[in-house]
N, C-alpha and C. Protein backbone atom coordinates (compact mmCIF):
# COMPACT_ATOMS: atom_id res chain seq x y z
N UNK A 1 226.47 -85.12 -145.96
CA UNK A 1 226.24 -83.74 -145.55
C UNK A 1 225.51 -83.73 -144.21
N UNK A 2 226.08 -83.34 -143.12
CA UNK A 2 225.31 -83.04 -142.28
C UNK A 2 224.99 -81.68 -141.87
N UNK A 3 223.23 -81.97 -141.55
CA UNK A 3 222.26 -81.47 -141.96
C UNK A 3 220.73 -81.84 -140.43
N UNK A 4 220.38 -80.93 -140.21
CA UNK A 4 219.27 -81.11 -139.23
C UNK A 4 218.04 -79.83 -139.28
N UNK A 5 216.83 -80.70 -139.85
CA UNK A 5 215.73 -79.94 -140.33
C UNK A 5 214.52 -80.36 -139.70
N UNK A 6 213.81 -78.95 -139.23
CA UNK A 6 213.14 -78.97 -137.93
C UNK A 6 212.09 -78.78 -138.60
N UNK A 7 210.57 -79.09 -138.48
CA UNK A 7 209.40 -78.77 -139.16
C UNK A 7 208.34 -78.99 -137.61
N UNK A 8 207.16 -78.35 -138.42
CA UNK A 8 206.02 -78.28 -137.27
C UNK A 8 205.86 -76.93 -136.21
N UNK A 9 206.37 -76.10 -137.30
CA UNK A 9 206.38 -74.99 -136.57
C UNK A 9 204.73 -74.31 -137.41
N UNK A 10 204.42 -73.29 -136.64
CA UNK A 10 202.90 -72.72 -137.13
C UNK A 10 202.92 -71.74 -136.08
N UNK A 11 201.45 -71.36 -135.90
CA UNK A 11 200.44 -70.20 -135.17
C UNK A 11 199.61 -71.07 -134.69
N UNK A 12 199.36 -71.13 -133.30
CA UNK A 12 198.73 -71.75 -132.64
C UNK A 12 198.06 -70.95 -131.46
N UNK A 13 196.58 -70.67 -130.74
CA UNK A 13 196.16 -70.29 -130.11
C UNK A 13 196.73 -70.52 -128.74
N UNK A 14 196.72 -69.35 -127.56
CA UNK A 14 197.19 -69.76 -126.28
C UNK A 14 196.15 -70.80 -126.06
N UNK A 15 196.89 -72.02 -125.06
CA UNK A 15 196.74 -72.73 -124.80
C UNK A 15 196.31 -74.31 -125.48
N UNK A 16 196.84 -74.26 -126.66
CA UNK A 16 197.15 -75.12 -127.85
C UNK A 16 198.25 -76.23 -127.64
N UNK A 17 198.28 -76.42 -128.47
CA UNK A 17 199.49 -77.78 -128.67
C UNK A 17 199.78 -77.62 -130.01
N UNK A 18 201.28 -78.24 -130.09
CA UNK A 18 202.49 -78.19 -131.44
C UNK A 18 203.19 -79.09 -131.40
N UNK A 19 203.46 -80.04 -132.32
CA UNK A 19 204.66 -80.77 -132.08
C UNK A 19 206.59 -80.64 -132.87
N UNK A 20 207.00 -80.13 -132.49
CA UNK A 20 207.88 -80.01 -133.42
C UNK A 20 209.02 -81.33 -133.79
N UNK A 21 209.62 -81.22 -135.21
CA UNK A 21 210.43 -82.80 -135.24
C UNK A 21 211.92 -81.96 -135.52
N UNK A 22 212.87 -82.29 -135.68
CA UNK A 22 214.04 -82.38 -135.96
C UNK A 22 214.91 -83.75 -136.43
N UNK A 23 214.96 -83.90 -137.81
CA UNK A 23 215.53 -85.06 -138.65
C UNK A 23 216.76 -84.63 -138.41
N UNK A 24 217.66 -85.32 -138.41
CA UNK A 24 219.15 -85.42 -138.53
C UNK A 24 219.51 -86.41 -139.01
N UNK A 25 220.53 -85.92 -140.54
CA UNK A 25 221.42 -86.83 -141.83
C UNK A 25 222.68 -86.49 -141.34
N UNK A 26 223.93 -87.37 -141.17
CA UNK A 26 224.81 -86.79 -141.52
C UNK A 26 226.12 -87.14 -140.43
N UNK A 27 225.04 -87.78 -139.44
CA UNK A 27 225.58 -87.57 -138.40
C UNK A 27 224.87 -89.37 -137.49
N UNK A 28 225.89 -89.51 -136.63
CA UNK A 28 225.94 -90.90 -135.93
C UNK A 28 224.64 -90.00 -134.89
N UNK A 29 223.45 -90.23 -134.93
CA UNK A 29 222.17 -89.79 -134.24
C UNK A 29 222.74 -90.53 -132.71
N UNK A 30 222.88 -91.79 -132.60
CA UNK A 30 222.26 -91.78 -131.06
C UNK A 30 223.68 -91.40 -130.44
N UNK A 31 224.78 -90.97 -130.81
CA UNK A 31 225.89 -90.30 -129.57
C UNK A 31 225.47 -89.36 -129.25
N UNK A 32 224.99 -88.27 -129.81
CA UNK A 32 224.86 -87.05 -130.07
C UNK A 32 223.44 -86.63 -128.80
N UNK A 33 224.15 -85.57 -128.00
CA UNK A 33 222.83 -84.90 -127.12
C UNK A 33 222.37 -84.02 -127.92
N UNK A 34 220.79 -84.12 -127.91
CA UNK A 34 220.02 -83.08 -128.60
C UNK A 34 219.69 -81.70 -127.73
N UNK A 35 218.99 -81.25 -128.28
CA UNK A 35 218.19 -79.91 -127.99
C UNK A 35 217.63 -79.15 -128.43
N UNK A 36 216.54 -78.47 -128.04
CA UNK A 36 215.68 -77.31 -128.33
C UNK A 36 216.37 -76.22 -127.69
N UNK A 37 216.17 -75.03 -128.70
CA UNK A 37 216.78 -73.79 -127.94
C UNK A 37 215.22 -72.88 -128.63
N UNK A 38 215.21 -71.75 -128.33
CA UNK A 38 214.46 -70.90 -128.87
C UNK A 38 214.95 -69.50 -128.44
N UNK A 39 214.55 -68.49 -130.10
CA UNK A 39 215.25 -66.95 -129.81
C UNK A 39 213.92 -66.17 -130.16
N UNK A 40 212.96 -65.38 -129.23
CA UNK A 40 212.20 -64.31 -129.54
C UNK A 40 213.03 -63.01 -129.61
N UNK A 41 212.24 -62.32 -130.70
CA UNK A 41 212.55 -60.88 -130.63
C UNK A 41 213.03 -60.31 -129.77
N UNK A 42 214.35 -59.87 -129.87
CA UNK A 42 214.99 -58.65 -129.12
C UNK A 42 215.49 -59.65 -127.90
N UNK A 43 215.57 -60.93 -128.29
CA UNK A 43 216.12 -61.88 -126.82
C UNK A 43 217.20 -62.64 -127.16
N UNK A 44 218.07 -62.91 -126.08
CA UNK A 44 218.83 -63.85 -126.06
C UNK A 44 218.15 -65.72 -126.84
N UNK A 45 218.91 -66.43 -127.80
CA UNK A 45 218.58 -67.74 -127.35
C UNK A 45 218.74 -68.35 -126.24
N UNK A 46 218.05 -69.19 -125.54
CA UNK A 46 218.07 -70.13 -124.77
C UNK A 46 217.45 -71.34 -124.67
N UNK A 47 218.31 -72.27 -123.91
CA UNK A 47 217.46 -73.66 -123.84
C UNK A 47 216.13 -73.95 -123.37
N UNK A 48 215.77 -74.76 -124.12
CA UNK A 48 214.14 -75.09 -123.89
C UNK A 48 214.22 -76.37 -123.45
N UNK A 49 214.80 -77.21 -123.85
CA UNK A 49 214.85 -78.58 -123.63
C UNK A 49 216.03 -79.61 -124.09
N UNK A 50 216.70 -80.24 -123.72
CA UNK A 50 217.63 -81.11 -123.95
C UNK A 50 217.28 -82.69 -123.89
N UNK A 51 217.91 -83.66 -124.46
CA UNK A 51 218.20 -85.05 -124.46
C UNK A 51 219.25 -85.27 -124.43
N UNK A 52 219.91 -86.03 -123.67
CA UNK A 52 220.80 -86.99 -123.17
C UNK A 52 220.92 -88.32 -125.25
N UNK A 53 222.40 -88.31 -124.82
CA UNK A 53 222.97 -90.06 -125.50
C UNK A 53 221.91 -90.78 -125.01
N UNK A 54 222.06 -90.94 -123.51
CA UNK A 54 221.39 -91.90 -122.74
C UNK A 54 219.66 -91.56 -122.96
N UNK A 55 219.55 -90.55 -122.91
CA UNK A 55 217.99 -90.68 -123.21
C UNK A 55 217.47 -89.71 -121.74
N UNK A 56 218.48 -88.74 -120.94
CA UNK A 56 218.39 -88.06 -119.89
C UNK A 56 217.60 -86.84 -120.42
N UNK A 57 216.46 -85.98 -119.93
CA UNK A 57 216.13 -84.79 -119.93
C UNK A 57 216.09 -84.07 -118.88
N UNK A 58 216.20 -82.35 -119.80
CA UNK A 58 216.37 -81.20 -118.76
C UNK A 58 215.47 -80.52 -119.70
N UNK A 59 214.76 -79.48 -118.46
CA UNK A 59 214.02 -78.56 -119.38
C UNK A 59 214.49 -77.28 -118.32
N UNK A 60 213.93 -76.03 -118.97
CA UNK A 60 213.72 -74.70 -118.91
C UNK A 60 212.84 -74.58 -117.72
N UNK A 61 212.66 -74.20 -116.78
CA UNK A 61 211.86 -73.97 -115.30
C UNK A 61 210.48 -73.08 -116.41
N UNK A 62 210.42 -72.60 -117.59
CA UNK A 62 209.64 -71.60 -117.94
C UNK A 62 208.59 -73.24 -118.39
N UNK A 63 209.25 -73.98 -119.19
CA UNK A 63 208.64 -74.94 -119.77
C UNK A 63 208.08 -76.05 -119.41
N UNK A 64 208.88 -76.47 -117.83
CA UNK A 64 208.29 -77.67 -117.25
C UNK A 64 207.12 -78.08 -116.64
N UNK A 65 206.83 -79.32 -117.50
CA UNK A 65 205.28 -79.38 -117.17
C UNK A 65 204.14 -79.19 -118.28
N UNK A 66 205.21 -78.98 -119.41
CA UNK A 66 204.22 -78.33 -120.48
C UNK A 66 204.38 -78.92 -121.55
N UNK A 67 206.06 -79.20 -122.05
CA UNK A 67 206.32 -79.60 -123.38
C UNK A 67 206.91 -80.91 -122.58
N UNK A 68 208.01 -81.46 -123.37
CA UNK A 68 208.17 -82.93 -123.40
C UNK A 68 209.48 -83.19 -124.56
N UNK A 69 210.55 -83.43 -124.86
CA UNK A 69 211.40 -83.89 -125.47
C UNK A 69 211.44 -85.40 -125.79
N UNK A 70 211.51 -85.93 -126.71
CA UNK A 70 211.84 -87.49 -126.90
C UNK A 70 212.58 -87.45 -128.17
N UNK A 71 212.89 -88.86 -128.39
CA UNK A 71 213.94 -88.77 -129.37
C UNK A 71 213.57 -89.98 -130.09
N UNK A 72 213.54 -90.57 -131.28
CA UNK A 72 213.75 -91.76 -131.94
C UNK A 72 214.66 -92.47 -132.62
N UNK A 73 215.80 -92.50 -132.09
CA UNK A 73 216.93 -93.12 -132.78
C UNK A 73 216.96 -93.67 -133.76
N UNK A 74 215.80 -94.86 -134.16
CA UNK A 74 215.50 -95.32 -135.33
C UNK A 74 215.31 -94.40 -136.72
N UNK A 75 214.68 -93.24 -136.22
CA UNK A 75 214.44 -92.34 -137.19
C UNK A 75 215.36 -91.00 -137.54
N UNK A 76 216.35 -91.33 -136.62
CA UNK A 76 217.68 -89.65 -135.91
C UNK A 76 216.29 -88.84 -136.43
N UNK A 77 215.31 -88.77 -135.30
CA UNK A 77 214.48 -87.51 -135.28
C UNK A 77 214.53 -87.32 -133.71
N UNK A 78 214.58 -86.04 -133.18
CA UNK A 78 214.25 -85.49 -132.02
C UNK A 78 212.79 -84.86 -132.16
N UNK A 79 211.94 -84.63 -131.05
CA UNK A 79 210.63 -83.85 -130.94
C UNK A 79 210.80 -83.61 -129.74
N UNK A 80 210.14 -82.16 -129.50
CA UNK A 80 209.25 -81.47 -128.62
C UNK A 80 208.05 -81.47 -128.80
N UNK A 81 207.88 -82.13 -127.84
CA UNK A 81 205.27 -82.07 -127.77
C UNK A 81 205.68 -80.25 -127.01
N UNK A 82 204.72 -79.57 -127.09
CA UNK A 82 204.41 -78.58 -126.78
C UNK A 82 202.63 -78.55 -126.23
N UNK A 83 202.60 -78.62 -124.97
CA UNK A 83 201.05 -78.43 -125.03
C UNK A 83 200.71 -76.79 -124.03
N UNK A 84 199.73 -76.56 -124.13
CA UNK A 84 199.61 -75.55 -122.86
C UNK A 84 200.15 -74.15 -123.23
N UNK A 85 200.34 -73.86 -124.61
CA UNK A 85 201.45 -73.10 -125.03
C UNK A 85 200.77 -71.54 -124.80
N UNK A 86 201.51 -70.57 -124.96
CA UNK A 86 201.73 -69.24 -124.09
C UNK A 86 202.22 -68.26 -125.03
N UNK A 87 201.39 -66.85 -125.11
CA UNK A 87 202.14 -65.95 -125.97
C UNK A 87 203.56 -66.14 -126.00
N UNK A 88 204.01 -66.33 -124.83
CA UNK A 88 205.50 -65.91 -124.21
C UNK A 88 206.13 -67.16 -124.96
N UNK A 89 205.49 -68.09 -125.33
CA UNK A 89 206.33 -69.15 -125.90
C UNK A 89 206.28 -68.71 -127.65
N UNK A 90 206.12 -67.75 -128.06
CA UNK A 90 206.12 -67.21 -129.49
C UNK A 90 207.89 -66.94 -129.18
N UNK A 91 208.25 -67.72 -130.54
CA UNK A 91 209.86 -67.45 -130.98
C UNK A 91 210.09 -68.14 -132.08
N UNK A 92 211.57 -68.10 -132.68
CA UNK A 92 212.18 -69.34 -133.30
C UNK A 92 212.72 -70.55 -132.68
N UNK A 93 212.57 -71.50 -133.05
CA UNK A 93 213.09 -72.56 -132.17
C UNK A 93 213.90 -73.32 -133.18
N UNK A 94 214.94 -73.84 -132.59
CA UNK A 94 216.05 -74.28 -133.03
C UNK A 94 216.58 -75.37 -132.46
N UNK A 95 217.23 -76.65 -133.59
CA UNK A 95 217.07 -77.82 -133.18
C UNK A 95 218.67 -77.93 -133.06
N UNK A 96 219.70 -78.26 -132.08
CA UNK A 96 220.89 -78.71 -131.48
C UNK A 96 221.45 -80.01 -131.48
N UNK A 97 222.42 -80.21 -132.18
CA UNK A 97 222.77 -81.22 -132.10
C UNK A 97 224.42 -81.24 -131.14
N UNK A 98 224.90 -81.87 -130.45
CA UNK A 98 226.45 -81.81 -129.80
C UNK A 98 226.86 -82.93 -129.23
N UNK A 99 228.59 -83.39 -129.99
CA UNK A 99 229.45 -84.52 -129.22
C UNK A 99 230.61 -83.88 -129.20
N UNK A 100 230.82 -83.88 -127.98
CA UNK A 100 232.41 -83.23 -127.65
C UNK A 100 232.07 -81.52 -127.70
N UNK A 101 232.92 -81.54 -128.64
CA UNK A 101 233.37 -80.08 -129.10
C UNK A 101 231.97 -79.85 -130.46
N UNK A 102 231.87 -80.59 -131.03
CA UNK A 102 231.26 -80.58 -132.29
C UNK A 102 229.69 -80.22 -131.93
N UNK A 103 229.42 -79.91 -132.92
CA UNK A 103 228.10 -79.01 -132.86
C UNK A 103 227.59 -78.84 -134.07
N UNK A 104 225.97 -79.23 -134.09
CA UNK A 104 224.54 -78.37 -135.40
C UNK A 104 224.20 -77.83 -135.18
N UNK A 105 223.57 -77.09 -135.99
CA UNK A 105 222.19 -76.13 -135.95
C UNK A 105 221.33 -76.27 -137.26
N UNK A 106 220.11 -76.48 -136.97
CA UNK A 106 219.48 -76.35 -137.84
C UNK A 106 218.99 -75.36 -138.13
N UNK A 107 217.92 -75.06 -139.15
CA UNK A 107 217.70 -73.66 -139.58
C UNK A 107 216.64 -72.88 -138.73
N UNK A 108 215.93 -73.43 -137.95
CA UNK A 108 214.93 -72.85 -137.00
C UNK A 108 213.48 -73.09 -137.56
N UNK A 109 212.69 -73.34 -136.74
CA UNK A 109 211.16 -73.12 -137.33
C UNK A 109 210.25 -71.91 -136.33
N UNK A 110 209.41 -71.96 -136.91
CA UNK A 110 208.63 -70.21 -135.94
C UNK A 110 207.55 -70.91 -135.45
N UNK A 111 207.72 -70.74 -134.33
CA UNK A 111 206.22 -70.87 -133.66
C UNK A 111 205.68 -69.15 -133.17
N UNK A 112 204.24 -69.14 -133.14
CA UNK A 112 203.60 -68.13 -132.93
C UNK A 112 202.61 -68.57 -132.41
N UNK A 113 202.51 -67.78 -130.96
CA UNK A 113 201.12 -68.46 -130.48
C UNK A 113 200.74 -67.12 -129.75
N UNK A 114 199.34 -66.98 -130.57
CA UNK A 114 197.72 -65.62 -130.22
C UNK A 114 197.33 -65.79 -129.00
N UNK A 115 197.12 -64.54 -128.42
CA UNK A 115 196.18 -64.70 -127.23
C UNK A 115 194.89 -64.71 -127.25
């Protein structure tokens, strides 16, 4: 069954830190480019952060400088470090998996972060 489940989501004060993980069963982990997306209220999703097969990152111009993507193949877990974090970074975040055409989603976790 493939399957990708994201944890480490919470309420965290501005200017805090979070780490979020994303496990992935189901699926050949290191072909596969990852990603963070995140959807706040009344917004479009969009990308937050990506990984490369190869181990390449891209981030969000909102995010760079702040969070961090890595991946552990050994474990098919992806993470985002989150530090420095920002009302504006309050959403769901959602963990991406894609080869080719093919595509995951996991179920999302909530981050919330107080001013």
């Amino acid at each position: 069954q493939v399957q990708l489940v994201e944890s480490g989501g919470g309420l965290v004060q501005a200017g805090g830190s979070l780490r979020l993980s994303c496990a992935a069963s189901g699926i050949m982990f290191s072909i596969f480019d990852m990603g963070w997306y995140r959807q706040a209220p009344g917004k479009q999703r969009e990308l937050v952060a990506g990984i490369s097969s190869s181990g390449s990152t891209n981030y969000a111009n909102s995010v760079k400088g702040r969070f961090t993507i890595s991946k552990d193949n050994t474990k098919n877990t992806v993470y985002l470090q989150m530090n420095s974090l920002k009302p504006e970074d309050t959403a769901v975040y959602y963990c991406n998996g894609a080869f080719r055409s093919y595509e995951v989603w996991g179920q999302g976790t909530l981050v919330t972060v107080s001013s």
